[in-house]
Protein backbone atom coordinates (compact mmCIF):
# COMPACT_ATOMS: atom_id res chain seq x y z
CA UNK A 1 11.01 -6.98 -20.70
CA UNK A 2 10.47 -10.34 -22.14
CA UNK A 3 13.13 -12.13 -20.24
CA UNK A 4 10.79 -12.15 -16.94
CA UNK A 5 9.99 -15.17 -15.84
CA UNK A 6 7.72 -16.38 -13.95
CA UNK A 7 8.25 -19.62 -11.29
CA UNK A 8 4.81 -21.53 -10.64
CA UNK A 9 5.37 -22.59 -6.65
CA UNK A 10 2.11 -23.96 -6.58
CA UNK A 11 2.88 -26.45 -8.84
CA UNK A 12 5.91 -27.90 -7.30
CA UNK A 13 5.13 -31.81 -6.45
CA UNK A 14 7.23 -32.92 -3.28
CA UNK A 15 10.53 -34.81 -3.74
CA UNK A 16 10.18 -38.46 -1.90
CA UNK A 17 11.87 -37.98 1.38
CA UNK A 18 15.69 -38.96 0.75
CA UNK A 19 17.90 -39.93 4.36
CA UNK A 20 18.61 -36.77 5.92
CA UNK A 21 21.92 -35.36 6.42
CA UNK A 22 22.87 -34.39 9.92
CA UNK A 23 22.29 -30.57 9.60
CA UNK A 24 24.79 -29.70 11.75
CA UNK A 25 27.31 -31.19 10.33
CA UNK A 26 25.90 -30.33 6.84
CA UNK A 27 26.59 -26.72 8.32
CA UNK A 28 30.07 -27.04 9.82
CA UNK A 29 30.81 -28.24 6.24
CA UNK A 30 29.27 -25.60 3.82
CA UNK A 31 28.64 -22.81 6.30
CA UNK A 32 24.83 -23.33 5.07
CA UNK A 33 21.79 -24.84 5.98
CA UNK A 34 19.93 -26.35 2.70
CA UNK A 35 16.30 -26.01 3.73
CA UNK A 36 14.79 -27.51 0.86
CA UNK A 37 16.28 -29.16 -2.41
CA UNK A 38 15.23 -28.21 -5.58
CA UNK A 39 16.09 -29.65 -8.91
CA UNK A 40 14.91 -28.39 -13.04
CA UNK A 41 12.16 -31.20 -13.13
CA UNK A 42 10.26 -30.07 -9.96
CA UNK A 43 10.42 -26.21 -12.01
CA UNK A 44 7.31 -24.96 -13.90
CA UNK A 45 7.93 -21.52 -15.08
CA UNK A 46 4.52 -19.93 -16.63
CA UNK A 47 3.61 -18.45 -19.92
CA UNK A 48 3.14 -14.18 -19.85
CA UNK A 49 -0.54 -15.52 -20.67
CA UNK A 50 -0.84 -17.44 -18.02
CA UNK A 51 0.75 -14.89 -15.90
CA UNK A 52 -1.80 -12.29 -17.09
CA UNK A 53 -4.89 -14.56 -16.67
CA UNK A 54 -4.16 -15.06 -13.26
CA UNK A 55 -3.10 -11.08 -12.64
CA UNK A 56 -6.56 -10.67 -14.35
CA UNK A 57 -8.52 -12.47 -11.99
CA UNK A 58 -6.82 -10.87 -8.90
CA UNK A 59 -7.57 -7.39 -10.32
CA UNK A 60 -11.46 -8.51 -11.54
CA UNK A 61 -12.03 -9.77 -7.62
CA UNK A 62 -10.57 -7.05 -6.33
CA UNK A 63 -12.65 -4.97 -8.29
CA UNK A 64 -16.20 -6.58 -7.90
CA UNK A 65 -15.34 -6.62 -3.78
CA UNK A 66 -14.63 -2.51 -4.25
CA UNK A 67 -17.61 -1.72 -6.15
CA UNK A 68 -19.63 -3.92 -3.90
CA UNK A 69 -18.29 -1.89 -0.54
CA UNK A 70 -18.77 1.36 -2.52
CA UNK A 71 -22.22 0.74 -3.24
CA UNK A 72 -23.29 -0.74 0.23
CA UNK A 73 -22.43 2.90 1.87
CA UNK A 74 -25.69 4.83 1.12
CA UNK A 75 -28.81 3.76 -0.95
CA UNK A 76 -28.95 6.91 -2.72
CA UNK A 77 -25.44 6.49 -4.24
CA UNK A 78 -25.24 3.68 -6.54
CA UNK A 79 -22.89 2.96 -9.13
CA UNK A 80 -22.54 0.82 -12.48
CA UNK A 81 -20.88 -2.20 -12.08
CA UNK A 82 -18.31 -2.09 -15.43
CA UNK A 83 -15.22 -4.44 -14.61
CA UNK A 84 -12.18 -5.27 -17.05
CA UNK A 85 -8.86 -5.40 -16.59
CA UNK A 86 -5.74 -4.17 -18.64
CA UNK A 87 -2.00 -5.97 -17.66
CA UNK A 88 1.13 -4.02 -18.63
CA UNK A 89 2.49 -5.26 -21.51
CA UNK A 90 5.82 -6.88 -20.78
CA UNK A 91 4.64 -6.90 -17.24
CA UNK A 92 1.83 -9.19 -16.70
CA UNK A 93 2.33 -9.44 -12.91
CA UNK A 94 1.58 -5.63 -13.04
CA UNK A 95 -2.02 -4.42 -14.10
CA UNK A 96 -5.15 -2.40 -13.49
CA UNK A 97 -8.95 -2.61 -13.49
CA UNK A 98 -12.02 -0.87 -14.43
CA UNK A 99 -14.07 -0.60 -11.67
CA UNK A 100 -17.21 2.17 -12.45
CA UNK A 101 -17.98 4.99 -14.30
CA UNK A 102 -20.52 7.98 -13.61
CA UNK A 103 -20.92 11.79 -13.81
CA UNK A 104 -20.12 14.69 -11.49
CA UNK A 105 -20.63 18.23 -11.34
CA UNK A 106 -17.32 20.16 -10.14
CA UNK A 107 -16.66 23.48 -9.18
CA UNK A 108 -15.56 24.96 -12.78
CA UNK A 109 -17.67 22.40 -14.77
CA UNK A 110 -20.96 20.81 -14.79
CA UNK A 111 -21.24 17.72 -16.35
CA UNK A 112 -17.83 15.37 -16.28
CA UNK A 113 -17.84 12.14 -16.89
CA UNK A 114 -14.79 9.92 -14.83
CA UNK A 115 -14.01 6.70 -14.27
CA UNK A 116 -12.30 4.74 -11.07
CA UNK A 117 -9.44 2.11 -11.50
CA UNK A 118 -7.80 -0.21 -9.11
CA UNK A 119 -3.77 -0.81 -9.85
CA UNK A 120 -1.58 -3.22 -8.60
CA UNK A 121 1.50 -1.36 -8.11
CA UNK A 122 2.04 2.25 -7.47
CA UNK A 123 3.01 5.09 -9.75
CA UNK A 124 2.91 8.59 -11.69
CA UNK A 125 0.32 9.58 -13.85
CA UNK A 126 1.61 10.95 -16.94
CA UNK A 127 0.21 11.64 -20.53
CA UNK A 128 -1.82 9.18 -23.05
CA UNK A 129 1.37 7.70 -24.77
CA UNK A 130 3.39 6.50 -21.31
CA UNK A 131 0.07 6.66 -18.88
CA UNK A 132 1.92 4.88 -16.15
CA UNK A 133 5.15 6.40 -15.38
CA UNK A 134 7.75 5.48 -12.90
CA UNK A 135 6.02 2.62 -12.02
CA UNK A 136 7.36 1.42 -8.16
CA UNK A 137 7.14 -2.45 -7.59
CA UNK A 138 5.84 -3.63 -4.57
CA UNK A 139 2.82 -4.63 -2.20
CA UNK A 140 1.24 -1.53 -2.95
CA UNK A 141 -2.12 -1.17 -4.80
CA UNK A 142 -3.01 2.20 -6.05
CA UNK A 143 -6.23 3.67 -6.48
CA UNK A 144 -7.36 6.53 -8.70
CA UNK A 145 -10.16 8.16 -10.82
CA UNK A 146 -10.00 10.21 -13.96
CA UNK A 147 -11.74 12.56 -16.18
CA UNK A 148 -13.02 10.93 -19.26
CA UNK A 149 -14.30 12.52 -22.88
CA UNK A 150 -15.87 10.80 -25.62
CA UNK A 151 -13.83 10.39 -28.61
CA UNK A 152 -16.43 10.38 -31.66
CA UNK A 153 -13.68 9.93 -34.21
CA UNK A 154 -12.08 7.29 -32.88
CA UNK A 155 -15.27 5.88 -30.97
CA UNK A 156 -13.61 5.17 -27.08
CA UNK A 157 -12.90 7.32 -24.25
CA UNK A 158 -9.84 9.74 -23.86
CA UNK A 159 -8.66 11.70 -20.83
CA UNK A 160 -10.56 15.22 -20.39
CA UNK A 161 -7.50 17.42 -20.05
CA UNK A 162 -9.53 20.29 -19.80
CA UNK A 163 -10.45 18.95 -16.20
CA UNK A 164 -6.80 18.40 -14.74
CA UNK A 165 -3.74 19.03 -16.94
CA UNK A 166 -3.22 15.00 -16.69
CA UNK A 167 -7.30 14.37 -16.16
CA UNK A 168 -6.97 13.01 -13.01
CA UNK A 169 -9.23 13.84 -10.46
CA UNK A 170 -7.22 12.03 -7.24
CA UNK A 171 -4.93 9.05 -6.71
CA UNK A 172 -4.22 7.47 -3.27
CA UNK A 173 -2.37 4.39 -1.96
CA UNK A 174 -5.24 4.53 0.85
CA UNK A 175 -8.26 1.84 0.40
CA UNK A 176 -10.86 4.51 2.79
CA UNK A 177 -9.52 7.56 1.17
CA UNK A 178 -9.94 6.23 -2.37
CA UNK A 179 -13.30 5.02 -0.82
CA UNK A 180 -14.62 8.32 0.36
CA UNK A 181 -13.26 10.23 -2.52
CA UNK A 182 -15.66 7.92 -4.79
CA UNK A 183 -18.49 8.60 -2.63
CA UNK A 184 -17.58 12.52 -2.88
CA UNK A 185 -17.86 12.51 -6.58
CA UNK A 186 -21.06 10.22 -6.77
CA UNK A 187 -22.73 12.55 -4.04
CA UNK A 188 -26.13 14.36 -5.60
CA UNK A 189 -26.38 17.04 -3.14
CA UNK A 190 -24.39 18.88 -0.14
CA UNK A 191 -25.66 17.46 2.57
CA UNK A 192 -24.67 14.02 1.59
CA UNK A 193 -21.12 15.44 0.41
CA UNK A 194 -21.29 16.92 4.00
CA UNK A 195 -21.80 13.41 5.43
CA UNK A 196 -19.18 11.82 3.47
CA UNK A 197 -16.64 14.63 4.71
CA UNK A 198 -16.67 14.49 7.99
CA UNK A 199 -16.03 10.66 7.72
C-alpha cells in the first residue's frame, strides 16, 4: 500500500493568467476543453504523516462533536470523554476514533464493559489479527461499539468474545441509530431505556 499518494489541492498557488485560447476552437481541435492547466511545480504530494495528522484531526473533531451530542440528550446519562484516534496503516486517509467508554448490564451478563468508535469508511468486523475486514471506500462513516475485557497480562483492553462471537455489540452507517443505541447501553433503568426506544 505504500505507493498511495496523496495530492495537496490546497496548496496549489495560481498560475499568472497566460492569453487565453479561443475555447472553441481549442475544442474543434482536440475534441477537449482544458479547464485548468496544471504543471509538476504547482504539485505538492503529502507525506503518509502528514496524511494521518490531518485524518487524525477529522476523526478527533468528529469525535468530541459526538460525545458532546450524546451527552446533551439526558442529564442522567453522562459519559467519559476519552478521544484518540488510530489510522490504518498503509491507509492514512482511512481511520477510526475512540470516542467513550462505560459499563452495561445485558440480558445474559451483568457487568460489561464496551467502548464506542467512530470510522471513516465502512466495513466487516472480523477477529483481533485483521479487525477491519473488507474495508469499502467511500463517503461513508461507520459507527460501532464493542465489548471490552481487561487484559492483566498484557495490561490493555481485548475484545470480550464471550459477549458476541466478534464482541461487538452493534454497528450502523446511521448517525441517530448509532446515537440511540449509545444512549440504550448507558441507560440506568427501564423507564429511561423505554424513553430512548420509542425515539
Amino acid at each position: 500500500m505504500s505507493n498511495l499518494r496523496y495530492f495537496d489541492a490546497a496548496a496549489v498557488n495560481k498560475p499568472a493568467p497566460s492569453p487565453k485560447a479561443a475555447v472553441h476552437s481549442e475544442f474543434l481541435r482536440t475534441g477537449r476543453i482544458n479547464r485548468q492547466q496544471w504543471s509538476a511545480e504547482e504539485k505538492r504530494y503529502l507525506t503518509h504523516q502528514e496524511v494521518a495528522a490531518r485524518t487524525g484531526r477529522k476523526l478527533e473533531a468528529a469525535g468530541a462533536k459526538t460525545h458532546e451530542r450524546i451527552n446533551g440528550f439526558h442529564a442522567s446519562i453522562r459519559f467519559p470523554k476519552l478521544i484518540f484516534h488510530r489510522t490504518l496503516s498503509g491507509r492514512p486517509h482511512l481511520g477510526y476514533c475512540h470516542v467513550t467508554t462505560a459499563r452495561t448490564k445485558l440480558a445474559k451478563f451483568d457487568d460489561v464493559r464496551w467502548s464506542f468508535y467512530i470510522a471513516n469508511f465502512v466495513s466487516d468486523i472480523g477477529d483481533d489479527e485483521h479487525f477491519f475486514e473488507k474495508i469499502r471506500l467511500g463517503y461513508a462513516r461507520m459507527y460501532f461499539a464493542v465489548a471490552t475485557a481487561a487484559d492483566t497480562e498484557e495490561g490493555k483492553l481485548t475484545l470480550n468474545r464471550t459477549v458476541r462471537e466478534n464482541g461487538l455489540l452493534f454497528r450502523t452507517v446511521d448517525p441517530k441509530e448509532a446515537l440511540k443505541n449509545v444512549l440504550l447501553l448507558g441507560a440506568r433503568n427501564e423507564q429511561l431505556r423505554k424513553i430512548i426506544t420509542s425515539l
